[in-house]
Protein backbone atom coordinates (compact mmCIF):
# COMPACT_ATOMS: atom_id res chain seq x y z
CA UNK A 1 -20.59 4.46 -19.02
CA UNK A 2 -17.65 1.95 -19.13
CA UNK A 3 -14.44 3.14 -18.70
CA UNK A 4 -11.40 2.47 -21.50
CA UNK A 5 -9.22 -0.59 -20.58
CA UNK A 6 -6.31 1.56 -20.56
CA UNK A 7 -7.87 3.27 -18.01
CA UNK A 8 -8.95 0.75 -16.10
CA UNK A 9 -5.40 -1.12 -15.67
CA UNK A 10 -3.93 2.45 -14.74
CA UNK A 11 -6.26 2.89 -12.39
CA UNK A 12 -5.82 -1.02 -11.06
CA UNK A 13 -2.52 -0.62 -10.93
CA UNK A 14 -1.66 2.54 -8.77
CA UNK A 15 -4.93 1.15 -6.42
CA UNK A 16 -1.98 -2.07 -5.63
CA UNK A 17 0.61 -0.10 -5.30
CA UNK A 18 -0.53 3.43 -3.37
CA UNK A 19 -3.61 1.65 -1.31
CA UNK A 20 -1.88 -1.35 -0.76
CA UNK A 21 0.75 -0.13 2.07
CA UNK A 22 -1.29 -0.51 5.12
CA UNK A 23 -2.99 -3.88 3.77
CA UNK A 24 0.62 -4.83 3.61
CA UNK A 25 1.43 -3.31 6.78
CA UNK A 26 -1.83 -5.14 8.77
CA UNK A 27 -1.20 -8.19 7.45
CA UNK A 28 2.57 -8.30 8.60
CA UNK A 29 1.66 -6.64 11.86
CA UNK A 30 -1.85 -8.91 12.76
CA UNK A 31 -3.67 -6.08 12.86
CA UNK A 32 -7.18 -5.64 11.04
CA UNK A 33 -6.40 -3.23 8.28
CA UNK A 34 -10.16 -1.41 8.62
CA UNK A 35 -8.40 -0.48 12.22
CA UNK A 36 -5.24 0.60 10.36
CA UNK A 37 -7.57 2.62 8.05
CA UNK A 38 -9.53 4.78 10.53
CA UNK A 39 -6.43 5.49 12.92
CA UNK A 40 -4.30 6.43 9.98
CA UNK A 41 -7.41 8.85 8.79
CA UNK A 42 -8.39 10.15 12.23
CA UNK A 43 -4.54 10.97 12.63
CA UNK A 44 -3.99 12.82 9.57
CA UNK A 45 -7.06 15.14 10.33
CA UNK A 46 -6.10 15.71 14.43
CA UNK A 47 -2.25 16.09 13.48
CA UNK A 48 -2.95 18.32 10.16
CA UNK A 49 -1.94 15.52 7.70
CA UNK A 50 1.53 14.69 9.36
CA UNK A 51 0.21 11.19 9.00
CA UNK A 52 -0.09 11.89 5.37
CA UNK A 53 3.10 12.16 5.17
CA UNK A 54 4.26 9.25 7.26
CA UNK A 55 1.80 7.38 5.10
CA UNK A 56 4.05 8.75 2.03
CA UNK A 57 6.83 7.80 3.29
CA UNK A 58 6.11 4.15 4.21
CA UNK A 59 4.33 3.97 0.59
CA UNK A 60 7.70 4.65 -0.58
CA UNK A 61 10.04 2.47 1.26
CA UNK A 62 7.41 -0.34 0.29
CA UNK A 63 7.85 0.54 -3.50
CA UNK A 64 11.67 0.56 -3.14
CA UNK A 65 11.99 -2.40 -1.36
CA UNK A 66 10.15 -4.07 -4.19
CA UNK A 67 11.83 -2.88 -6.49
CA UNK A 68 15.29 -3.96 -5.24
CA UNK A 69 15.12 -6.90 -3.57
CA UNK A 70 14.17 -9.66 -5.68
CA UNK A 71 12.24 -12.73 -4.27
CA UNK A 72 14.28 -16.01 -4.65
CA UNK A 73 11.92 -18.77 -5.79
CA UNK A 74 12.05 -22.21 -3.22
CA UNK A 75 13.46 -24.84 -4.22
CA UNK A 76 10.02 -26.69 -4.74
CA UNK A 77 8.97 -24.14 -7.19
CA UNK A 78 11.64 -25.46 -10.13
């Protein structure tokens, strides 16, 4: 069964922004995010989701720095 395009670009969208943190994160860091994954799930279930929340938390600070600082475009891009 196909799923309704609304749908589908909800579900696209919150995928970027909530599962994107530690691709960001890995990326910035050099680490490989599939090792970010596992230590960030292993974590949550030996500390009883206090990674969760530190997961939260860094989802959030990513959000709000997007949302307030704006990227200046180069000088090559006018």
């Amino acid at each position: 069964m196909h799923e309704p395009k609304f749908i589908s670009s909800i579900r696209h969208k919150i995928e970027r922004e909530w599962f994107g943190t530690l691709t960001r994160m890995g990326t910035k860091l050099g680490i490989p995010v599939s090792k970010l994954r596992v230590f960030f799930i292993y974590s949550t279930f030996a500390t009883v989701g206090f990674f969760f929340l530190v997961y939260l938390m860094l989802a959030f600070s990513l959000w709000v720095k997007d949302i307030f600082i704006t990227r200046r475009p180069s000088v090559f891009d006018l």
